[in-house]
N, C-alpha and C. Protein backbone atom coordinates (compact mmCIF):
# COMPACT_ATOMS: atom_id res chain seq x y z
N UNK A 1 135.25 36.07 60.49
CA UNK A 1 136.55 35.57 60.87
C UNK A 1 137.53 36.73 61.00
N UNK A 2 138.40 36.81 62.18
CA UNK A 2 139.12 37.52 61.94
C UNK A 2 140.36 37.44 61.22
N UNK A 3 141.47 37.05 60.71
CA UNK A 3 142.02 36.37 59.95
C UNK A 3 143.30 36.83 60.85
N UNK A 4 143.74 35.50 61.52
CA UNK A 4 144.72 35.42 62.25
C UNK A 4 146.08 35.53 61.10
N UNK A 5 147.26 36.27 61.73
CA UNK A 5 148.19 36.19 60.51
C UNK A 5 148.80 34.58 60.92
N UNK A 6 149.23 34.28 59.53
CA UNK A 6 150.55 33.31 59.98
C UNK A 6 149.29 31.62 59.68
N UNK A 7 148.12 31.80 59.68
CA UNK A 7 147.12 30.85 59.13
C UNK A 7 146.48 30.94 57.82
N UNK A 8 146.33 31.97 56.99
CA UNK A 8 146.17 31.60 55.66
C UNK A 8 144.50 30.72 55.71
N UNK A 9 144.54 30.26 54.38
CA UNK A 9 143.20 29.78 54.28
C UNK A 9 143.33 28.03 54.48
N UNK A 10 144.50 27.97 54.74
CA UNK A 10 144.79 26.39 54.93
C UNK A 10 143.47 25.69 56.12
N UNK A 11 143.50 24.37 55.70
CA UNK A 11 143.16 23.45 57.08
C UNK A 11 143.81 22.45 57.79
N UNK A 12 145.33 22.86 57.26
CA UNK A 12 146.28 21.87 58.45
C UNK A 12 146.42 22.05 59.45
N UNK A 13 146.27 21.54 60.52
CA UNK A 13 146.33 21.47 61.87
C UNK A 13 147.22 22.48 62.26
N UNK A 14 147.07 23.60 63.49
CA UNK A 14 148.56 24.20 63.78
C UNK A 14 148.21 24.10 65.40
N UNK A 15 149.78 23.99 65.77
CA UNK A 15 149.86 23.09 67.15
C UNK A 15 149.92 24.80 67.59
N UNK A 16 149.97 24.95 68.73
CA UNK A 16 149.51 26.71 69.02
C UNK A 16 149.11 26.42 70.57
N UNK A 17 149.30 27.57 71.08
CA UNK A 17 149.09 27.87 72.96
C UNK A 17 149.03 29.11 73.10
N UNK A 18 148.59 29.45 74.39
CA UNK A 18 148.08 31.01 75.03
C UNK A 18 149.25 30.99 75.82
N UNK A 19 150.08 32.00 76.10
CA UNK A 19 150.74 32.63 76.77
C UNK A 19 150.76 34.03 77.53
N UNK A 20 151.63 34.16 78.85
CA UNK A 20 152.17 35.53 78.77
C UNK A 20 153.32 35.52 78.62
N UNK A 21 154.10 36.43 77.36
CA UNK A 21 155.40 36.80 77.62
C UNK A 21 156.00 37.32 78.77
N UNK A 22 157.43 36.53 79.31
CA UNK A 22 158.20 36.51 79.91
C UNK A 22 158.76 38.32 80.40
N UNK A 23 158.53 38.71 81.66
CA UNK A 23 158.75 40.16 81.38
C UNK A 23 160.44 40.08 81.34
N UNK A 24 160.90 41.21 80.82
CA UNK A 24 162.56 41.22 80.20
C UNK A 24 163.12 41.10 81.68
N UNK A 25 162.94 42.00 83.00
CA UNK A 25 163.70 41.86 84.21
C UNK A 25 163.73 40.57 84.47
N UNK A 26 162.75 39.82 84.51
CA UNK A 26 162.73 38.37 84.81
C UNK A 26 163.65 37.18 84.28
N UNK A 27 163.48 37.88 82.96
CA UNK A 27 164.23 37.06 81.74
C UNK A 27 165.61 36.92 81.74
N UNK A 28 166.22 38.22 82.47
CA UNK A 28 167.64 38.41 82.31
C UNK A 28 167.65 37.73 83.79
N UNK A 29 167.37 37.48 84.80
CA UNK A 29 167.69 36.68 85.59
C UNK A 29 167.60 35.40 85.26
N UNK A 30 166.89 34.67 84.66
CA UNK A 30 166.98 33.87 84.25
C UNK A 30 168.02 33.03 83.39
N UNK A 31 168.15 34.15 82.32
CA UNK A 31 169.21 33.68 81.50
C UNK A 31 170.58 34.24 82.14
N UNK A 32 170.85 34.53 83.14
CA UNK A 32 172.04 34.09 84.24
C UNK A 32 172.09 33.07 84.67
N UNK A 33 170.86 32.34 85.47
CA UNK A 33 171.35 31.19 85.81
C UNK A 33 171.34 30.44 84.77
N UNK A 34 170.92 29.99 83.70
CA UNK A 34 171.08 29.27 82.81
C UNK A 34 172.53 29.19 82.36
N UNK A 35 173.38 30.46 82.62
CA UNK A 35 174.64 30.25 81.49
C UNK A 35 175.28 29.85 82.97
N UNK A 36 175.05 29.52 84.10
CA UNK A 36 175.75 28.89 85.38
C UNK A 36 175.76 27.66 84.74
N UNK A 37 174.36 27.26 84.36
CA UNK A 37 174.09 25.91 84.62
C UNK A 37 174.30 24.88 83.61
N UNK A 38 174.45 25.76 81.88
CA UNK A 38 174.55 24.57 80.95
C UNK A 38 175.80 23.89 80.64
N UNK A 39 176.47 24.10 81.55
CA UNK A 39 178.11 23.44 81.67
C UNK A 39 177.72 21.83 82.89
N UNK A 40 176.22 21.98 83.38
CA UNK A 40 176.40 21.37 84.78
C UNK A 40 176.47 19.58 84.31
N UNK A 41 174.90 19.53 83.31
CA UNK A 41 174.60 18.18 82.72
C UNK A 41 174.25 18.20 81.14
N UNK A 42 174.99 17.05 80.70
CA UNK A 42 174.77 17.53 79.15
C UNK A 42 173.77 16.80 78.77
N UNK A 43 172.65 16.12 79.73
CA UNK A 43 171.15 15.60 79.67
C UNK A 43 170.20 16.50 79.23
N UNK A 44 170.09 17.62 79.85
CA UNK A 44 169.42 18.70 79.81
C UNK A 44 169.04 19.63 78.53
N UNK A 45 167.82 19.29 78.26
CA UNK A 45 167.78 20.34 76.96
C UNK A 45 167.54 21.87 77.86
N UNK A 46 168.22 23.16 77.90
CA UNK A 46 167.72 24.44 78.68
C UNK A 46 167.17 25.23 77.85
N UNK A 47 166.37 25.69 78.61
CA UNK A 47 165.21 26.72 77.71
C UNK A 47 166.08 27.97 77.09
N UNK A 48 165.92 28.60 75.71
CA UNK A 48 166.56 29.56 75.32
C UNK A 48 165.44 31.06 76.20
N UNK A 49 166.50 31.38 76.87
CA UNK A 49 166.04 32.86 77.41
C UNK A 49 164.52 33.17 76.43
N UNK A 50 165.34 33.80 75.42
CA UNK A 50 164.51 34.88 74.68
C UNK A 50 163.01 33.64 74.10
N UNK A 51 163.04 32.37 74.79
CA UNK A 51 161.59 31.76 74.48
C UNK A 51 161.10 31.54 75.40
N UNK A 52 161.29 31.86 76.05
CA UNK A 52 160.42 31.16 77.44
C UNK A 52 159.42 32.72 77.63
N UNK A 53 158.13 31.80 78.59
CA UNK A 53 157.05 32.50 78.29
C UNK A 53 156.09 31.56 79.68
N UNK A 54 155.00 31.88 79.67
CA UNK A 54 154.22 30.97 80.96
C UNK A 54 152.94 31.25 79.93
N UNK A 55 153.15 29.59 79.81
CA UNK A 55 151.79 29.05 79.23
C UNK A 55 150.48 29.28 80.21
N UNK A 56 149.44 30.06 79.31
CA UNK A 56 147.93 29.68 80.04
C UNK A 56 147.55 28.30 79.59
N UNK A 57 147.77 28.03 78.29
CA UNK A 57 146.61 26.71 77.43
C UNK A 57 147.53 26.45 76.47
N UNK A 58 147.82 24.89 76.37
CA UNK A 58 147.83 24.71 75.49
C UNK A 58 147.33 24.14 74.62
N UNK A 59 147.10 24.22 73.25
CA UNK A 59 146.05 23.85 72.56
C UNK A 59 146.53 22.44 71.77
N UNK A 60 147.71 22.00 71.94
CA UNK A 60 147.90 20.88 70.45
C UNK A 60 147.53 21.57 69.25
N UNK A 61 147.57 20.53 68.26
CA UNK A 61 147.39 20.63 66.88
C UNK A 61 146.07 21.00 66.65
N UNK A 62 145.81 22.02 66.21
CA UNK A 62 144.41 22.82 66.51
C UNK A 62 143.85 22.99 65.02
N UNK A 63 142.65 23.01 64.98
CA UNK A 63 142.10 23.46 63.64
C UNK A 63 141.85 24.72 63.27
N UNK A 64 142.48 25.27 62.23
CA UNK A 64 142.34 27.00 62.53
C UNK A 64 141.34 27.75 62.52
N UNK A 65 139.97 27.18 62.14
CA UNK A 65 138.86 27.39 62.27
C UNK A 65 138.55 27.46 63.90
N UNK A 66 138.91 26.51 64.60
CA UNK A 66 138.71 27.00 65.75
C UNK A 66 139.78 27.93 66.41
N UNK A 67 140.99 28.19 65.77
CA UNK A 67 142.05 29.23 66.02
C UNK A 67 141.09 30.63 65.96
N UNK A 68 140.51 30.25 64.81
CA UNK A 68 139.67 32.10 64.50
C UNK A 68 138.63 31.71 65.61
N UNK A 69 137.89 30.77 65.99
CA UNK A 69 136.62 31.43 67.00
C UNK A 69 137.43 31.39 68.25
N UNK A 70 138.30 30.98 68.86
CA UNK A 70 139.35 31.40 70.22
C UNK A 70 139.87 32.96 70.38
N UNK A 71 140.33 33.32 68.84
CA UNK A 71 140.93 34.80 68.74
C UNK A 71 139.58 35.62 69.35
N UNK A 72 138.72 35.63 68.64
CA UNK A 72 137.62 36.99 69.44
C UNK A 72 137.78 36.43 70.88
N UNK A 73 136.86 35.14 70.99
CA UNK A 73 136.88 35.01 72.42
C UNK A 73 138.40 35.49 73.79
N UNK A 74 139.41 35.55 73.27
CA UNK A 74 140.80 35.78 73.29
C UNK A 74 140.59 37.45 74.16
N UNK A 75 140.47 38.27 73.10
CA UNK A 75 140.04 39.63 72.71
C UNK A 75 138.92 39.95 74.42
N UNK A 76 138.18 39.27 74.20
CA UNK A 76 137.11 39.94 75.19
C UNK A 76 137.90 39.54 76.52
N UNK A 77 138.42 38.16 76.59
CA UNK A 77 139.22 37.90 78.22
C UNK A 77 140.01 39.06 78.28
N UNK A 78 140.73 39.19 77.49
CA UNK A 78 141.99 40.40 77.34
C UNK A 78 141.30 41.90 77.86
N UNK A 79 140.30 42.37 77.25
CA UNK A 79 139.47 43.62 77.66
C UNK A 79 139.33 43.45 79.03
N UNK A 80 139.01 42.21 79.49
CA UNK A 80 137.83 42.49 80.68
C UNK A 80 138.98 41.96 81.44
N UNK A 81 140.53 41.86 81.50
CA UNK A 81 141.79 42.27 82.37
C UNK A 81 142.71 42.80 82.38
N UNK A 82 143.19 43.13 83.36
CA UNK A 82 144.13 44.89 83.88
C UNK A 82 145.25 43.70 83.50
N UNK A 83 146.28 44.82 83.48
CA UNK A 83 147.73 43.87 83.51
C UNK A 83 147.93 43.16 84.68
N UNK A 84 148.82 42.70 84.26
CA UNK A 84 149.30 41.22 85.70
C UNK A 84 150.25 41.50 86.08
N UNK A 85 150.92 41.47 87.71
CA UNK A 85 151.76 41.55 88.05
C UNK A 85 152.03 40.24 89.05
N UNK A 86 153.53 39.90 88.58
CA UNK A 86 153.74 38.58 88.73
C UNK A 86 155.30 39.02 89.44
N UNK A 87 155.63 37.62 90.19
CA UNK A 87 157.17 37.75 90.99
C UNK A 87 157.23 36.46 90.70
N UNK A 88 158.67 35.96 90.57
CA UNK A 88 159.14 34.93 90.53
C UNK A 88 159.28 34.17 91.91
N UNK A 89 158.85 33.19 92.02
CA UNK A 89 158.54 32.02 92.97
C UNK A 89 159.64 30.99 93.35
N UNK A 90 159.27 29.81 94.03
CA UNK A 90 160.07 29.20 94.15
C UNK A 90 160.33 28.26 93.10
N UNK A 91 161.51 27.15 92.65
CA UNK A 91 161.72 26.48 92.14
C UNK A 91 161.22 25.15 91.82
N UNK A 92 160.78 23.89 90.67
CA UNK A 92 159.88 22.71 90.81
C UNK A 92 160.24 22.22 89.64
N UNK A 93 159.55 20.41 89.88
CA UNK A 93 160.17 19.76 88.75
C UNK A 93 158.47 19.10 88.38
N UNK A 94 158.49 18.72 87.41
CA UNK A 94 157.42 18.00 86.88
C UNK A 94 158.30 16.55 86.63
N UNK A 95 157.74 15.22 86.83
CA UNK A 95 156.24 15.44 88.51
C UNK A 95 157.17 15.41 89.78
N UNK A 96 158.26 15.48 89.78
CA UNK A 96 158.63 15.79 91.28
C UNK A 96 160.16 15.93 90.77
N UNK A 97 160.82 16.24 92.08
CA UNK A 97 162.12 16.15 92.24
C UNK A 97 163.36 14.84 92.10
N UNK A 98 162.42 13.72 92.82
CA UNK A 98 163.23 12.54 92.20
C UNK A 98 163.35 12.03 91.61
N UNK A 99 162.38 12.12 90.19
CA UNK A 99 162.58 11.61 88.78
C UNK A 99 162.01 13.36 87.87
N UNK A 100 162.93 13.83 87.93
CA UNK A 100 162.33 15.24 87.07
C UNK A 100 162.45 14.97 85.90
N UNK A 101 161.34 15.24 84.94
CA UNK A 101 161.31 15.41 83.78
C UNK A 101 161.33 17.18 83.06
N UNK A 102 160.96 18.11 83.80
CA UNK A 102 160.99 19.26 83.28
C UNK A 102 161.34 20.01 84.83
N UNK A 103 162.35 20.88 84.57
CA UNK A 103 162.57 22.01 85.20
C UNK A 103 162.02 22.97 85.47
N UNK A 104 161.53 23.97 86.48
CA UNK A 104 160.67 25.08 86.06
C UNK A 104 160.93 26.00 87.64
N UNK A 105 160.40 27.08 87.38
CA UNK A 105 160.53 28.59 88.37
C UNK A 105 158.94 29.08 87.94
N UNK A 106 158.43 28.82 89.59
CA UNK A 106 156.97 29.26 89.93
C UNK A 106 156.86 30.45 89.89
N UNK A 107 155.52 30.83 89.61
CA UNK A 107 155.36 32.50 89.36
C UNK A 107 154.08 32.67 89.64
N UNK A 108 154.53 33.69 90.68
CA UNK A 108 153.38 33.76 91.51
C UNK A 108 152.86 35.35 91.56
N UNK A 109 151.40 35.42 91.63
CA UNK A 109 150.31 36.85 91.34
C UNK A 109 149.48 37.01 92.25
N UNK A 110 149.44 36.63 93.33
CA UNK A 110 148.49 36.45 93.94
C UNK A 110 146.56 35.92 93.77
N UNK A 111 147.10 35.13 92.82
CA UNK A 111 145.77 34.22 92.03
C UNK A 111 145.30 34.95 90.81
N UNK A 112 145.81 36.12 90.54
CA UNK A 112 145.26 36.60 89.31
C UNK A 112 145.85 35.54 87.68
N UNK A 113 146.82 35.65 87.92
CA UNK A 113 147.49 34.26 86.77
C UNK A 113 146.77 32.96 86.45
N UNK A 114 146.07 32.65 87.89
CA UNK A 114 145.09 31.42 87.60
C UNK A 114 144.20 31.83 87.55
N UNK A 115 143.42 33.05 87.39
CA UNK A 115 142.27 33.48 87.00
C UNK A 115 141.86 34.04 85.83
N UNK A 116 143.21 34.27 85.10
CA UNK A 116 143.03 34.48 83.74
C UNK A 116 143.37 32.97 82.74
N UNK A 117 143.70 32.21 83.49
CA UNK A 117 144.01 30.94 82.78
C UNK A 117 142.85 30.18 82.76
N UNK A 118 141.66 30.42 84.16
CA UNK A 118 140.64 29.50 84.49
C UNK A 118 140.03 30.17 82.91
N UNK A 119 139.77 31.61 82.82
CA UNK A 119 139.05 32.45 81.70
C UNK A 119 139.22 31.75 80.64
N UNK A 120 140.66 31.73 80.33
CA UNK A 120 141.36 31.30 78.78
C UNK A 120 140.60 29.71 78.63
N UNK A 121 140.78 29.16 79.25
CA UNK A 121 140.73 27.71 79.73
C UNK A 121 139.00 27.16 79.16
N UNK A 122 138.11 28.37 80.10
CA UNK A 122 136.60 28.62 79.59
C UNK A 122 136.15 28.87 78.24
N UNK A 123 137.06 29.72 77.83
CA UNK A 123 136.57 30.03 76.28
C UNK A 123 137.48 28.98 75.29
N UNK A 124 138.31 28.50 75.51
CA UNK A 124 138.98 27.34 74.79
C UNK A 124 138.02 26.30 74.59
N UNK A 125 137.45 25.85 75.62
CA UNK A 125 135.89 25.30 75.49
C UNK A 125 135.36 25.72 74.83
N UNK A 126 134.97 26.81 74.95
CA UNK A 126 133.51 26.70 74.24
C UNK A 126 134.04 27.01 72.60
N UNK A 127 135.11 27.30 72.52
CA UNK A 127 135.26 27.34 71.07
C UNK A 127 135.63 25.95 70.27
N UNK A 128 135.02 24.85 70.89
CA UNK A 128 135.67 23.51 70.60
C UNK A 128 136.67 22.67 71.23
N UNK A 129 137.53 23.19 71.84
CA UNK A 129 139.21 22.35 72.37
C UNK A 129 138.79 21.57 73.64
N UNK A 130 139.03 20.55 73.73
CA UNK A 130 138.76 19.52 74.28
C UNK A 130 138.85 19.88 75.90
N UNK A 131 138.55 19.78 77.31
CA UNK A 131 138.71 20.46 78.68
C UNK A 131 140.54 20.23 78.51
N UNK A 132 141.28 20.43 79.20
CA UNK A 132 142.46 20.20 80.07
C UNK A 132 142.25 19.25 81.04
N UNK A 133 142.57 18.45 81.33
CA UNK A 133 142.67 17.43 82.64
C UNK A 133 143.29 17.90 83.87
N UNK A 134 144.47 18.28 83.09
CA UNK A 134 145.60 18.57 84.02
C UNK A 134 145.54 20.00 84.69
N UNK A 135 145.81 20.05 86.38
CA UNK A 135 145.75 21.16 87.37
C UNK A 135 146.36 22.41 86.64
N UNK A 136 146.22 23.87 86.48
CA UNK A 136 147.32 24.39 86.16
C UNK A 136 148.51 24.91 87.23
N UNK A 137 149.52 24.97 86.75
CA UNK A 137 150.64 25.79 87.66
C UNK A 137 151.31 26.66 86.86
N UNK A 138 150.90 27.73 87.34
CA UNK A 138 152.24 28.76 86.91
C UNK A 138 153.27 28.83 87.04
N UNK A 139 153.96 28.54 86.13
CA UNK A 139 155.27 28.38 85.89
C UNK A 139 156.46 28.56 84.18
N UNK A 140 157.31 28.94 84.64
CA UNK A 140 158.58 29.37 83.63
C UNK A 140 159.36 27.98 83.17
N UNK A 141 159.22 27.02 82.27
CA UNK A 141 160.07 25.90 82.06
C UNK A 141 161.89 26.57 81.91
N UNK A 142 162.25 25.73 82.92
CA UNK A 142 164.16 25.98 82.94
C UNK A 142 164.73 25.16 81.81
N UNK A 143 164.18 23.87 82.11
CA UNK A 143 164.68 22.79 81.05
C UNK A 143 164.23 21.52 81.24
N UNK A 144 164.39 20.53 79.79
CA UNK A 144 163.92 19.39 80.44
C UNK A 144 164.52 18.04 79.91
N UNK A 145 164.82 17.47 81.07
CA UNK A 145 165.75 16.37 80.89
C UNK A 145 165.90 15.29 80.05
N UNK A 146 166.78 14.95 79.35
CA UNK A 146 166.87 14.15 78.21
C UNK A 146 167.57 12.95 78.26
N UNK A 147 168.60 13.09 79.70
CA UNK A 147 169.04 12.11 79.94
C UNK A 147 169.12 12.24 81.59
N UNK A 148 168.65 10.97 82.28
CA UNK A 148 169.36 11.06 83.64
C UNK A 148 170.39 11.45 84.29
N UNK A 149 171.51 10.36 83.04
CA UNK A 149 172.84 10.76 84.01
C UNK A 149 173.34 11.99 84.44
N UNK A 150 173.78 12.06 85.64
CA UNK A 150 173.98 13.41 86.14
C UNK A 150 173.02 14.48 86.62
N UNK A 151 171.54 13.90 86.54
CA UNK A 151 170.64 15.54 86.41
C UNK A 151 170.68 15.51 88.01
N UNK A 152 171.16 14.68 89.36
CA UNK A 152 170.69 15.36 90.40
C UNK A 152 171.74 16.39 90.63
N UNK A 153 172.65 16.99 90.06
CA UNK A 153 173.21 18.32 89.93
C UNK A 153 173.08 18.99 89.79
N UNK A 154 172.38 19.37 88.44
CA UNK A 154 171.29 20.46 88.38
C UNK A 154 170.30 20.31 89.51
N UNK A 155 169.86 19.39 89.80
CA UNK A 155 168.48 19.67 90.72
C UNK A 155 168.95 20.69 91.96
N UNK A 156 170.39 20.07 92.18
CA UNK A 156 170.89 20.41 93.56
C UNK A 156 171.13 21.81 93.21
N UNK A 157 171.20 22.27 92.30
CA UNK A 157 171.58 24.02 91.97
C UNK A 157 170.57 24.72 91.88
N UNK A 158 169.82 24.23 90.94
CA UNK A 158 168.19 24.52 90.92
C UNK A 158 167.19 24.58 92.19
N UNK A 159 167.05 23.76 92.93
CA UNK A 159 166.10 23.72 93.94
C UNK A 159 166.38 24.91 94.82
N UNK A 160 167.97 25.15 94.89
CA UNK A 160 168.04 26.17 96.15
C UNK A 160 167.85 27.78 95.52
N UNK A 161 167.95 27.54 94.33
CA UNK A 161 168.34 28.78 93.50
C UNK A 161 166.87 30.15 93.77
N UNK A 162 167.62 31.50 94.09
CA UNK A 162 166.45 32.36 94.25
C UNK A 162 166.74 33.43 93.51
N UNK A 163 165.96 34.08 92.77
CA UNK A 163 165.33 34.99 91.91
C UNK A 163 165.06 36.46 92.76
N UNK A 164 165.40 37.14 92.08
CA UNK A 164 165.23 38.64 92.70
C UNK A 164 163.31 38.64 92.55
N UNK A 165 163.06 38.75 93.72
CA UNK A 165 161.50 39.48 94.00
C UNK A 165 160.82 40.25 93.51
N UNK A 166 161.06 41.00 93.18
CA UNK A 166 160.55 42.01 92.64
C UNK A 166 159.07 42.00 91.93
N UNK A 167 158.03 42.95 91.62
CA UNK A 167 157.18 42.45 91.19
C UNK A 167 157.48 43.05 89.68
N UNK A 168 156.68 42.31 88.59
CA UNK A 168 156.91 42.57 87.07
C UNK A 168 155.46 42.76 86.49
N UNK A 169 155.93 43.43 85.69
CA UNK A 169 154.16 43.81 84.77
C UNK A 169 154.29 43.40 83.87
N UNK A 170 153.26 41.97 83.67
CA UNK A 170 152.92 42.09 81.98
C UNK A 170 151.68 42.52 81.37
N UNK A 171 151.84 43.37 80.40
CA UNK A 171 150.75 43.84 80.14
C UNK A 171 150.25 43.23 78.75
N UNK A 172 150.27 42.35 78.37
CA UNK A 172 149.60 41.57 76.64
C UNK A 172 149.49 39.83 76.90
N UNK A 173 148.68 39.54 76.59
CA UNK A 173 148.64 38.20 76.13
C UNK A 173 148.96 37.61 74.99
N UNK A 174 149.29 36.37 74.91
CA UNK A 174 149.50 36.20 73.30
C UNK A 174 149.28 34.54 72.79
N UNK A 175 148.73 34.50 71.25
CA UNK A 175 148.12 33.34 71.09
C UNK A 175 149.29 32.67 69.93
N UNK A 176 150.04 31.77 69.98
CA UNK A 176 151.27 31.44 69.46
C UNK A 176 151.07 30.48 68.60
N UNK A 177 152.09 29.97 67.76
CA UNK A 177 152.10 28.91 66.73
C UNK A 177 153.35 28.35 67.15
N UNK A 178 153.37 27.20 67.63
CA UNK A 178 154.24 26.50 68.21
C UNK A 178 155.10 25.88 67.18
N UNK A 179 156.60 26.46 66.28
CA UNK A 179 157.19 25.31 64.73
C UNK A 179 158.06 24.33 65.61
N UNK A 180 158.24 22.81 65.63
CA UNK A 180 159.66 21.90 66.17
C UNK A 180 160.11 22.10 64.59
N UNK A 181 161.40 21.90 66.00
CA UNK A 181 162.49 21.61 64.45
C UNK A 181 163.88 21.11 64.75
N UNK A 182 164.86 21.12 64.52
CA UNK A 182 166.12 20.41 64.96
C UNK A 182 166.47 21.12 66.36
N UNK A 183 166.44 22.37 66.21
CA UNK A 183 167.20 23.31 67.22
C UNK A 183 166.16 23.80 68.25
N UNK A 184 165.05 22.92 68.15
CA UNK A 184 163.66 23.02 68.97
C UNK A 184 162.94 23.86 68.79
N UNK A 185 161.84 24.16 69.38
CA UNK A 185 160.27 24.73 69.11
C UNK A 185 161.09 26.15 68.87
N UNK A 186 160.10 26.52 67.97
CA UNK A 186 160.03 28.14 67.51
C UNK A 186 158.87 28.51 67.55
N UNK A 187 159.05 30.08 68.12
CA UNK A 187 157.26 30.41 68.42
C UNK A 187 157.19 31.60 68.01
N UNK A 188 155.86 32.03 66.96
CA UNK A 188 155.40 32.74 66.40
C UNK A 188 154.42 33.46 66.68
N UNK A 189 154.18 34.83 67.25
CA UNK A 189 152.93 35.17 67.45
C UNK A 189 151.59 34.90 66.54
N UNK A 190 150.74 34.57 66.63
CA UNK A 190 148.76 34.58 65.59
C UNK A 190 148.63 35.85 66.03
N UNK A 191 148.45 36.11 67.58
CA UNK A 191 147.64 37.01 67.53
C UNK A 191 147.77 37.60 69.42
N UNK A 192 147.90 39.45 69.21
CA UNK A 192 148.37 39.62 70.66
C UNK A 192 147.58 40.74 71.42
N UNK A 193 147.26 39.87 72.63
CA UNK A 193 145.70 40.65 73.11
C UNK A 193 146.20 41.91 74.25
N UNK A 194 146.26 43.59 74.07
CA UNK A 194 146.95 43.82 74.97
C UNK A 194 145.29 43.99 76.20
N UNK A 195 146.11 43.93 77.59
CA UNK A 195 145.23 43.24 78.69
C UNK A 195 144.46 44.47 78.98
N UNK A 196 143.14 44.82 79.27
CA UNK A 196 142.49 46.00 79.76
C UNK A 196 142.54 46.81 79.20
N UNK A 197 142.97 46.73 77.40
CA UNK A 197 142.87 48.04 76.38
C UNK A 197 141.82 47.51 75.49
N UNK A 198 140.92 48.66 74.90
CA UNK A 198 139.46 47.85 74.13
C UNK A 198 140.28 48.19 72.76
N UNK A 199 139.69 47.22 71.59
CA UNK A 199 140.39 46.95 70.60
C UNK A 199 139.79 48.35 69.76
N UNK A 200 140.81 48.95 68.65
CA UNK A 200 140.51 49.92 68.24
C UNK A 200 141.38 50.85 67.86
């Protein structure tokens, strides 16, 4: 076992996901439009800048036993890829625009992002975690709606809204511990794979 920090010898469930951190150029555009926008609808829970991140997997309430056999498997996806370079995309709602439930800004790699997610996705399997059903999309959550009234305002700001191009490097993966709590999810690194460096 490798002994993930932040798991201990416990066997309570910890709710936990694969990510890439948010690169900082990206981030600070982001958290511009956000301080446009949280005056717009007071429905809207908005993502705090400094958490947002683009999920590969998420795992639910996981058993940390299978937390430790994901970490190696983790480790070898991570070796056997170069960093990622990603640009911010166009804008989308889950499941659509006329009843949005979550906000979000596509991010796009030219398929390498879904090819390290198909990876992550593979070894999540085989270390136990149940398939995913659901398609993936890369994407940055903006926010997500809590109340109707008012949200086609935001949509209308959101949908047109564009992001400087640019391309961004992330170079680490990371395997998280997802805490809720009043002031919403808090996320903790387990464990952080940097991409195309052998461990050592």
């Amino acid at each position: 076992m490798t002994g993930l920090g932040g798991l201990g010898e416990g066997t309570v469930p910890v709710r936990a996901f694969v990510a890439l951190p948010c690169p900082a150029g990206l981030r600070r555009s982001i958290a511009e439009g956000l301080e446009e926008w949280r005056d717009l609808v007071a429905g809207i829970a908005w993502t705090d800048p400094h958490r947002i991140h683009l999920t590969l997997r998420f795992l639910g309430d996981a058993d940390p036993a299978m937390l430790e056999r994901l970490d190696g498997r983790l480790r070898e996806v991570a070796r056997a890829t170069g960093p990622v370079e990603v640009r911010a995309g166009g804008t989308g709602a889950f499941p659509g625009w006329s009843r949005p439930r979550v906000l979000w800004l596509g991010v796009e790699s030219g398929g390498t992002v879904e090819r390290l997610a198909g990876a992550v996705e593979s070894e999540a399997r085989a270390a136990g975690f149940d398939a995913e059903e659901r398609p993936f999309t890369p994407h940055l959550t903006l926010g997500r709606v809590r109340s109707p009234r008012g949200v086609q305002r935001a949509v209308a700001a959101i949908r047109g809204w564009e992001v400087d191009p640019r391309p961004r490097r992330i170079d680490e993966m990371v395997l998280y511990r997802s805490r809720l709590g009043p002031g919403g999810a808090h996320h903790d690194a387990l464990s952080t794979y940097r991409l195309g460096v052998p461990d050592g």
